[in-house]
PDB file of N, CA and C in Angstrom:
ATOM      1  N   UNK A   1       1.206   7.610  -4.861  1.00  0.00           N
ATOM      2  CA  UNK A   1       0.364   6.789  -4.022  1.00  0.00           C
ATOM      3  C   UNK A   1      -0.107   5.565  -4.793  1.00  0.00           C
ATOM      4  N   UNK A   2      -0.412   4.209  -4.219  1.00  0.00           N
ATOM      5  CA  UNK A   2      -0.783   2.926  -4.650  1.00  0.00           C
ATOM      6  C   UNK A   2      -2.118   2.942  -4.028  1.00  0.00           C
ATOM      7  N   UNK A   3      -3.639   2.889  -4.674  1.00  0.00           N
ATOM      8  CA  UNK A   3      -4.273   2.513  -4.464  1.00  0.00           C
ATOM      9  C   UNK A   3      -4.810   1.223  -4.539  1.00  0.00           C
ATOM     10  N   UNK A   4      -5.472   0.497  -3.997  1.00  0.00           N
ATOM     11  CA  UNK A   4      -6.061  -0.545  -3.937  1.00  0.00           C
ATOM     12  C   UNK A   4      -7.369  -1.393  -3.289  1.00  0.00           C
ATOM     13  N   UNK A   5      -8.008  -2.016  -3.781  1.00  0.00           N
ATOM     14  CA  UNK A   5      -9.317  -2.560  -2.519  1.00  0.00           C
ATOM     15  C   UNK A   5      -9.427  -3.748  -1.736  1.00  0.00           C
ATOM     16  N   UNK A   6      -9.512  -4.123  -0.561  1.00  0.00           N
ATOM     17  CA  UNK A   6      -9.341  -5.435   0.070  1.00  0.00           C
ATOM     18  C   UNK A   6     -10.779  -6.233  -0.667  1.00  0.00           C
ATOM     19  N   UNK A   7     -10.499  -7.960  -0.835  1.00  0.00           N
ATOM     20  CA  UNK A   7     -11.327  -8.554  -1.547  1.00  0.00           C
ATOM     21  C   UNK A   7     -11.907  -9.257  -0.221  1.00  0.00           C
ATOM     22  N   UNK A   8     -11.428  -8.790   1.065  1.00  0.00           N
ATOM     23  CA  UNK A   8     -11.712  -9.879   2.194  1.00  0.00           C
ATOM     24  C   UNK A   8     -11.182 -10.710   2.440  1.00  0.00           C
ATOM     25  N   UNK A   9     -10.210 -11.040   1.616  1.00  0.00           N
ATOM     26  CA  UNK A   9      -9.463 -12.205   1.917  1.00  0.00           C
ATOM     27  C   UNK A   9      -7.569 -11.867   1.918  1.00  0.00           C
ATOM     28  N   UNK A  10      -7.312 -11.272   1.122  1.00  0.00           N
ATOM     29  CA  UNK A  10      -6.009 -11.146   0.193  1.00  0.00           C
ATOM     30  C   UNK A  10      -5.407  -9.935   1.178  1.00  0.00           C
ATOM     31  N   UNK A  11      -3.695 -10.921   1.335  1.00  0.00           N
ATOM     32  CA  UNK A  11      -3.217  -9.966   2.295  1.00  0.00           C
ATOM     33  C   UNK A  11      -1.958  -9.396   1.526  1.00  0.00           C
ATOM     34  N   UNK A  12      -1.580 -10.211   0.352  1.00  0.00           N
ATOM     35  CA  UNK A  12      -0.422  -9.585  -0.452  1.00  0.00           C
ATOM     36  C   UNK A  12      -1.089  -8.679  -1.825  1.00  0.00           C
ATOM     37  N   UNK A  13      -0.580  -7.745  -1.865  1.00  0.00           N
ATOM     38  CA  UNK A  13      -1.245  -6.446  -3.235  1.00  0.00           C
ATOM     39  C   UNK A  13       0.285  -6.602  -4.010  1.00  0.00           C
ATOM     40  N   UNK A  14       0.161  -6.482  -5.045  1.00  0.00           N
ATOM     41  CA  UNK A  14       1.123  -6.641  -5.992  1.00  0.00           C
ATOM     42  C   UNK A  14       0.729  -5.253  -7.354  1.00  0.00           C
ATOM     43  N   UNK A  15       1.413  -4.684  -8.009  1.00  0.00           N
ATOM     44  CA  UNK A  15       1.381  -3.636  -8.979  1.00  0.00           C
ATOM     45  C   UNK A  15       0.252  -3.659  -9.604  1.00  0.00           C
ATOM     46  N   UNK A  16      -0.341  -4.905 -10.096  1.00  0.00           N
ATOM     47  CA  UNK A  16      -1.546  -5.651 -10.767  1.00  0.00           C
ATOM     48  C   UNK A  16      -2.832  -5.105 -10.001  1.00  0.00           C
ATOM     49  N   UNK A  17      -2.808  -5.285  -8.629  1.00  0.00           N
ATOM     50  CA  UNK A  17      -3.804  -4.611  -7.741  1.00  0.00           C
ATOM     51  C   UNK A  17      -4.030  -3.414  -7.724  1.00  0.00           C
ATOM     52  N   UNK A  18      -3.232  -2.025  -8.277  1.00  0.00           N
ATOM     53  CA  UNK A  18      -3.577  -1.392  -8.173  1.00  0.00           C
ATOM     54  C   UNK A  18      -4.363  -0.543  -9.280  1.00  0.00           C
ATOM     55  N   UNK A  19      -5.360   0.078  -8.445  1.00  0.00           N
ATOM     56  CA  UNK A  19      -6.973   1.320  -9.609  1.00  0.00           C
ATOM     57  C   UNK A  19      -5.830   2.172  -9.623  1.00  0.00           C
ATOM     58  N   UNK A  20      -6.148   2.467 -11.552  1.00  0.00           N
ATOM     59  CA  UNK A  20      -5.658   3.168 -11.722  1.00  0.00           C
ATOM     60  C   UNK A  20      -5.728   4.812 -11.676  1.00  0.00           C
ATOM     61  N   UNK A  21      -7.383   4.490 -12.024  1.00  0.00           N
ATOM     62  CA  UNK A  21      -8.329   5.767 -11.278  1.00  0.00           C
ATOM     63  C   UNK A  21      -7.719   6.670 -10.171  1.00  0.00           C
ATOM     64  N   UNK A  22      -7.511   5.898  -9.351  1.00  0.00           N
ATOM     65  CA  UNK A  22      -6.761   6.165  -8.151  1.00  0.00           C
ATOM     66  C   UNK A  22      -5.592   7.269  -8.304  1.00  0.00           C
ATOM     67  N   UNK A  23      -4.312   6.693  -8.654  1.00  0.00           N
ATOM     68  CA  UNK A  23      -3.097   6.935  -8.707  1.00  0.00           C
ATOM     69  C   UNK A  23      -2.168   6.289  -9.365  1.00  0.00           C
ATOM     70  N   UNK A  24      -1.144   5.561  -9.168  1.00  0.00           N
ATOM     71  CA  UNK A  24      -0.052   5.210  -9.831  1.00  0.00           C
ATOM     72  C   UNK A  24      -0.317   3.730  -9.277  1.00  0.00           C
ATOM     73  N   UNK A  25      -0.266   2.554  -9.824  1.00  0.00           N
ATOM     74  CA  UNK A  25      -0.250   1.468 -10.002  1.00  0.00           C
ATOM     75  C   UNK A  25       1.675   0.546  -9.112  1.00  0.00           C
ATOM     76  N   UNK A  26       2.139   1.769  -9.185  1.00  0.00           N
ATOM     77  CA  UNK A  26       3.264   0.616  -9.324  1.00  0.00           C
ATOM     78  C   UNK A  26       3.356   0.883  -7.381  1.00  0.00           C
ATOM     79  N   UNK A  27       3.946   0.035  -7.080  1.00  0.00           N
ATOM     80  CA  UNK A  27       4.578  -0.250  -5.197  1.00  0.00           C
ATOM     81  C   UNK A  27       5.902   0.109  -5.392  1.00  0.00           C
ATOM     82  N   UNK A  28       6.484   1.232  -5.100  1.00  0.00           N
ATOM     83  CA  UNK A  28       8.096   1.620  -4.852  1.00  0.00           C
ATOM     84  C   UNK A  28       8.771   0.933  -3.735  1.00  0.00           C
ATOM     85  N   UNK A  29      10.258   1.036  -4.286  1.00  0.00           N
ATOM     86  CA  UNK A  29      10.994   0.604  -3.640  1.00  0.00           C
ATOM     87  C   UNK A  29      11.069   1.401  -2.240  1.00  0.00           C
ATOM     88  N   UNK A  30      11.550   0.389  -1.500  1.00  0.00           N
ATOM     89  CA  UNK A  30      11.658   1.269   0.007  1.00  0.00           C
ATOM     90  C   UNK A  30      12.760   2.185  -0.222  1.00  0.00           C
ATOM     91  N   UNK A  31      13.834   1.608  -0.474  1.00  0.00           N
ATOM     92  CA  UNK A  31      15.384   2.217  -0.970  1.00  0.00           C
ATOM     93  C   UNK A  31      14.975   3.579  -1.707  1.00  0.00           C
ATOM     94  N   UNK A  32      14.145   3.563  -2.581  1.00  0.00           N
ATOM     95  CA  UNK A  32      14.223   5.020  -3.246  1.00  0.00           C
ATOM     96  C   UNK A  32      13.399   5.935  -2.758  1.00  0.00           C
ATOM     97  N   UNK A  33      12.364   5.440  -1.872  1.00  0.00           N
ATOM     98  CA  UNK A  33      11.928   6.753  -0.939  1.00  0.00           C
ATOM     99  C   UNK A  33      12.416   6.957   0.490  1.00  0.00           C
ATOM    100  N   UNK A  34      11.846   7.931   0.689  1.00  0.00           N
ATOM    101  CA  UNK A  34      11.995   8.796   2.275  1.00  0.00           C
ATOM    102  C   UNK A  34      11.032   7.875   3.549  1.00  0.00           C
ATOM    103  N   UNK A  35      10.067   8.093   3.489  1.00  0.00           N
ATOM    104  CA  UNK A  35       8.932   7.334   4.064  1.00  0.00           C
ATOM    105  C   UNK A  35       7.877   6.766   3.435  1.00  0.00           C
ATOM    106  N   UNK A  36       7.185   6.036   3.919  1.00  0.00           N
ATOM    107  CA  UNK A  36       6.185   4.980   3.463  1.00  0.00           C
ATOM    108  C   UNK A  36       4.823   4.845   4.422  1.00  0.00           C
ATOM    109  N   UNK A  37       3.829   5.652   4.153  1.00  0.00           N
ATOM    110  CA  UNK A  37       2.795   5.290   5.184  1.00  0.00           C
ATOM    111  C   UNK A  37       1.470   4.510   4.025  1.00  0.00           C
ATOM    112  N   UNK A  38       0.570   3.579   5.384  1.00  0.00           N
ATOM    113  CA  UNK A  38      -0.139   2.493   4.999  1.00  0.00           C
ATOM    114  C   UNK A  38      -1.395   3.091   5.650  1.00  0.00           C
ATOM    115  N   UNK A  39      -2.296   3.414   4.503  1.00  0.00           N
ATOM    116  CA  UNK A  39      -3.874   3.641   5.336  1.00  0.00           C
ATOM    117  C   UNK A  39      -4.750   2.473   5.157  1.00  0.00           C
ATOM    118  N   UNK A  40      -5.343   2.135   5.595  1.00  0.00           N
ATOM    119  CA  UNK A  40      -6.358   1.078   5.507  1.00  0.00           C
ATOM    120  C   UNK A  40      -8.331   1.863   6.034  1.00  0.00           C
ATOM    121  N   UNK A  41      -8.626   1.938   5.050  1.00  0.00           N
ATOM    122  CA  UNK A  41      -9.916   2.644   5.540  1.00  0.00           C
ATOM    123  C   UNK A  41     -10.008   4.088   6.124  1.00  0.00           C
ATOM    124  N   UNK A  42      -8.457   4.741   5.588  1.00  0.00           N
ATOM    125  CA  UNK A  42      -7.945   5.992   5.958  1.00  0.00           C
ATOM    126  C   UNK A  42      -7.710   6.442   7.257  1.00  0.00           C
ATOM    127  N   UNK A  43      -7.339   4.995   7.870  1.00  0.00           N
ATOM    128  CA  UNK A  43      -6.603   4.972   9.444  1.00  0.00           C
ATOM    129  C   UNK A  43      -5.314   4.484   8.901  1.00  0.00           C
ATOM    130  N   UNK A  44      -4.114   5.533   9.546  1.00  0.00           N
ATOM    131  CA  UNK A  44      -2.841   4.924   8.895  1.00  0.00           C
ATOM    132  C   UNK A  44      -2.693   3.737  10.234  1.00  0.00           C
ATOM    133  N   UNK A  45      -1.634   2.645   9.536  1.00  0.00           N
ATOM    134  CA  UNK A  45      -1.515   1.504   9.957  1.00  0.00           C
ATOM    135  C   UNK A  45       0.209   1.554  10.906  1.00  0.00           C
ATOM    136  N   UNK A  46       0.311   1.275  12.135  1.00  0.00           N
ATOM    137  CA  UNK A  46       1.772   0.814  12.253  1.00  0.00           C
ATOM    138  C   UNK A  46       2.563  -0.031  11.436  1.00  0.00           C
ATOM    139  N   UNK A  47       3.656   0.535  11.784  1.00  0.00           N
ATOM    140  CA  UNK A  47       4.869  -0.166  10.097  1.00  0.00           C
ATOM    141  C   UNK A  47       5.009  -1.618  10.686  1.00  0.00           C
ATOM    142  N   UNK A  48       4.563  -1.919  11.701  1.00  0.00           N
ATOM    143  CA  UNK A  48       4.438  -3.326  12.092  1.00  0.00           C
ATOM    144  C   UNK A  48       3.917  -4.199  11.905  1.00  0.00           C
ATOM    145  N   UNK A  49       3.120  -3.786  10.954  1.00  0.00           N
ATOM    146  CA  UNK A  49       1.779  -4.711  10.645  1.00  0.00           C
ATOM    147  C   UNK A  49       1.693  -4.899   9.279  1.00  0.00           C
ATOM    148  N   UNK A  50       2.570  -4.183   8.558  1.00  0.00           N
ATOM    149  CA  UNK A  50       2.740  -4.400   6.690  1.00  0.00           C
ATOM    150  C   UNK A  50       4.455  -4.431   6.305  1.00  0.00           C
ATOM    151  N   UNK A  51       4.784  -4.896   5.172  1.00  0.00           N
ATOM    152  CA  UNK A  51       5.977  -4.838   4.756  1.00  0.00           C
ATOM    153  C   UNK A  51       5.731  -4.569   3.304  1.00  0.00           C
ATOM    154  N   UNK A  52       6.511  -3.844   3.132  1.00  0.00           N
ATOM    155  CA  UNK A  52       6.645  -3.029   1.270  1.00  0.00           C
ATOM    156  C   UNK A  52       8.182  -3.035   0.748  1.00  0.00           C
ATOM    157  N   UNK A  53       7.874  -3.921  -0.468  1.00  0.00           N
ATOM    158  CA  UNK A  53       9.229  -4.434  -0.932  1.00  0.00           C
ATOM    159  C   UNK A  53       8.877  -3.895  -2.578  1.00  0.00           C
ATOM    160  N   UNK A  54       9.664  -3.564  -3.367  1.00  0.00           N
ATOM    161  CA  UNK A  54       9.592  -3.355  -4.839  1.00  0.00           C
ATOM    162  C   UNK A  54       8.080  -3.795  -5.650  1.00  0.00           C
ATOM    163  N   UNK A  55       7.093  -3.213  -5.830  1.00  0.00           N
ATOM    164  CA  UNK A  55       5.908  -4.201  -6.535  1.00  0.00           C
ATOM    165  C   UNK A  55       5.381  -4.975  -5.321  1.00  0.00           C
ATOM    166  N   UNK A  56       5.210  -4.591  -4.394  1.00  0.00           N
ATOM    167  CA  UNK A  56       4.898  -6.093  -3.288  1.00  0.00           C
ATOM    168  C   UNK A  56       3.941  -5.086  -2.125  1.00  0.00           C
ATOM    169  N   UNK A  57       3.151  -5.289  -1.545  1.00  0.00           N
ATOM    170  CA  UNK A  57       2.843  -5.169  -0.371  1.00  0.00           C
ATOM    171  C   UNK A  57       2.024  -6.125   0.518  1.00  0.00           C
ATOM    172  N   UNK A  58       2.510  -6.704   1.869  1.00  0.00           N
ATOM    173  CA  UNK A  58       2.276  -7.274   2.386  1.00  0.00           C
ATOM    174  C   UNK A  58       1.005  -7.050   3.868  1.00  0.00           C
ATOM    175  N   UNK A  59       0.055  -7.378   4.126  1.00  0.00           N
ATOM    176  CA  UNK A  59      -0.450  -7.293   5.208  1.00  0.00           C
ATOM    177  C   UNK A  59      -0.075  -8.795   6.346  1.00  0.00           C
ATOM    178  N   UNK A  60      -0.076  -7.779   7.374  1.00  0.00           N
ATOM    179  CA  UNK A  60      -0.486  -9.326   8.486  1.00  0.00           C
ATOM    180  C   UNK A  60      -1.888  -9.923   8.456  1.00  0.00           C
ATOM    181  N   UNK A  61      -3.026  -8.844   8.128  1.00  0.00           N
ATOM    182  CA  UNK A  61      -4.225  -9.604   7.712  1.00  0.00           C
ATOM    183  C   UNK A  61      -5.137  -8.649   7.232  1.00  0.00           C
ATOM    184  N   UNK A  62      -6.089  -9.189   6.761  1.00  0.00           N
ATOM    185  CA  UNK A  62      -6.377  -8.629   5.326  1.00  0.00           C
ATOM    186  C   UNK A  62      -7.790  -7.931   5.952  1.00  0.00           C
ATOM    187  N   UNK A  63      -7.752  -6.804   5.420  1.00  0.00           N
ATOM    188  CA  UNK A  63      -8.714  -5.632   5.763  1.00  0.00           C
ATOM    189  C   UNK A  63     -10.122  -6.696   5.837  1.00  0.00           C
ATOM    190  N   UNK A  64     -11.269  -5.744   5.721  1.00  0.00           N
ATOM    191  CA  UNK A  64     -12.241  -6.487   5.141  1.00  0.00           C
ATOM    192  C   UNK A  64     -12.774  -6.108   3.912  1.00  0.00           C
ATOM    193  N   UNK A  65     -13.930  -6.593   3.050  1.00  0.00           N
ATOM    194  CA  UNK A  65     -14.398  -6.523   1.916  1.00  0.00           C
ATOM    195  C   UNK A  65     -14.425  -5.147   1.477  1.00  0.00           C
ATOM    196  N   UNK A  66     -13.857  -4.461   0.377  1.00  0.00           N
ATOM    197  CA  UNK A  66     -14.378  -2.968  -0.013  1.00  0.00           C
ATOM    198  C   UNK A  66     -13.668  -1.976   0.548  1.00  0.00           C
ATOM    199  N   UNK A  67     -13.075  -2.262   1.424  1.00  0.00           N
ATOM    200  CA  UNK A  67     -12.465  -1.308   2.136  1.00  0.00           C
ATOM    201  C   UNK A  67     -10.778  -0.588   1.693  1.00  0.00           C
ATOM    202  N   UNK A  68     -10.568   0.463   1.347  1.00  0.00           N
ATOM    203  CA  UNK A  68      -9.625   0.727   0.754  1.00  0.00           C
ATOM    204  C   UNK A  68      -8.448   1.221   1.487  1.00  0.00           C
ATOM    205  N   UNK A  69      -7.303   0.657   0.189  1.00  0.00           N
ATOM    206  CA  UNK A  69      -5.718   0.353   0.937  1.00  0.00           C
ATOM    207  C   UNK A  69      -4.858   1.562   0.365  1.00  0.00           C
ATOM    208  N   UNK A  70      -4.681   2.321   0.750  1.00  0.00           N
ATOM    209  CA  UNK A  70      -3.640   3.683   0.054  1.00  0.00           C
ATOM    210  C   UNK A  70      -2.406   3.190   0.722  1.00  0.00           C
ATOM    211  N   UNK A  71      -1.301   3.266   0.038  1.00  0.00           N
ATOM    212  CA  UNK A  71       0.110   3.045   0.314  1.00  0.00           C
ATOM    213  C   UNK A  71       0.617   4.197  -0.406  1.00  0.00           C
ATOM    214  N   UNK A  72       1.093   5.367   0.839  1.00  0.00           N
ATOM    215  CA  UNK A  72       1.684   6.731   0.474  1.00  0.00           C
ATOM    216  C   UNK A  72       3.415   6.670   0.456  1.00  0.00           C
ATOM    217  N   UNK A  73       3.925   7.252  -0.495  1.00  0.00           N
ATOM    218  CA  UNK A  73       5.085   7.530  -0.699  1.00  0.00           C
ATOM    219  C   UNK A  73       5.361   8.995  -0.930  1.00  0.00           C
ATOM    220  N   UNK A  74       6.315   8.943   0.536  1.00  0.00           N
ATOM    221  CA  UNK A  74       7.269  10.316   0.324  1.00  0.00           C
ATOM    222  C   UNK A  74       8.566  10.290   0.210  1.00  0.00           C
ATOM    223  N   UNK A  75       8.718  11.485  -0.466  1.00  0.00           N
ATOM    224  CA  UNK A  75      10.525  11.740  -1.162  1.00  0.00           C
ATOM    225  C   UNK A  75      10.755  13.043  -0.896  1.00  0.00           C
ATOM    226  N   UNK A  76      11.970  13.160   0.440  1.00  0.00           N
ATOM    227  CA  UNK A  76      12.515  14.522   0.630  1.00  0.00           C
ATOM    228  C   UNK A  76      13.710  14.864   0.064  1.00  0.00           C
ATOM    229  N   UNK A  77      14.174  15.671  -0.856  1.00  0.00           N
ATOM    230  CA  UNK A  77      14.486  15.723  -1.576  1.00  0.00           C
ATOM    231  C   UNK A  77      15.358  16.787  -0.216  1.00  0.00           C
ATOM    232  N   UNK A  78      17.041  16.730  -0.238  1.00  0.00           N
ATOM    233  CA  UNK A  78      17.586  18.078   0.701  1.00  0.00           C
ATOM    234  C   UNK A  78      19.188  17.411   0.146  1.00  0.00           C
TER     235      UNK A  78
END
């Protein structure tokens, strides 16, 4: 998982953004996982509204102040 916090403004999170406290810092590739879900304030988000590329995550617009961004990664392994 990629944790991170919205500054109120900032709609792209990059590896740099992420507490490490949290979890793992880095943004995976789409290619090497299974699925990809986006919580924002621990409401997951439609895949319509973010894009996740290697190190990258994108919003269409940016949470508000404090409010935290989990980007979950799963890997089914069969």
């Amino acid at each position: 998982m990629f944790f991170a916090f919205s500054d109120g403004h900032q709609t792209v999170f990059t590896n740099s953004d992420g507490v490490a406290e949290f979890g793992t810092t880095q943004i995976l590739s789409p290619i090497t996982v299974s699925y990809i879900n986006l919580f924002v304030n621990g409401v997951i988000q439609p895949q319509t509204t973010y894009q996740v590329e290697e190190g990258e995550l994108t919003l269409d617009e940016s949470p508000p102040l404090g409010v935290p961004i989990t980007l979950q990664f799963i890997i089914v392994n069969g």
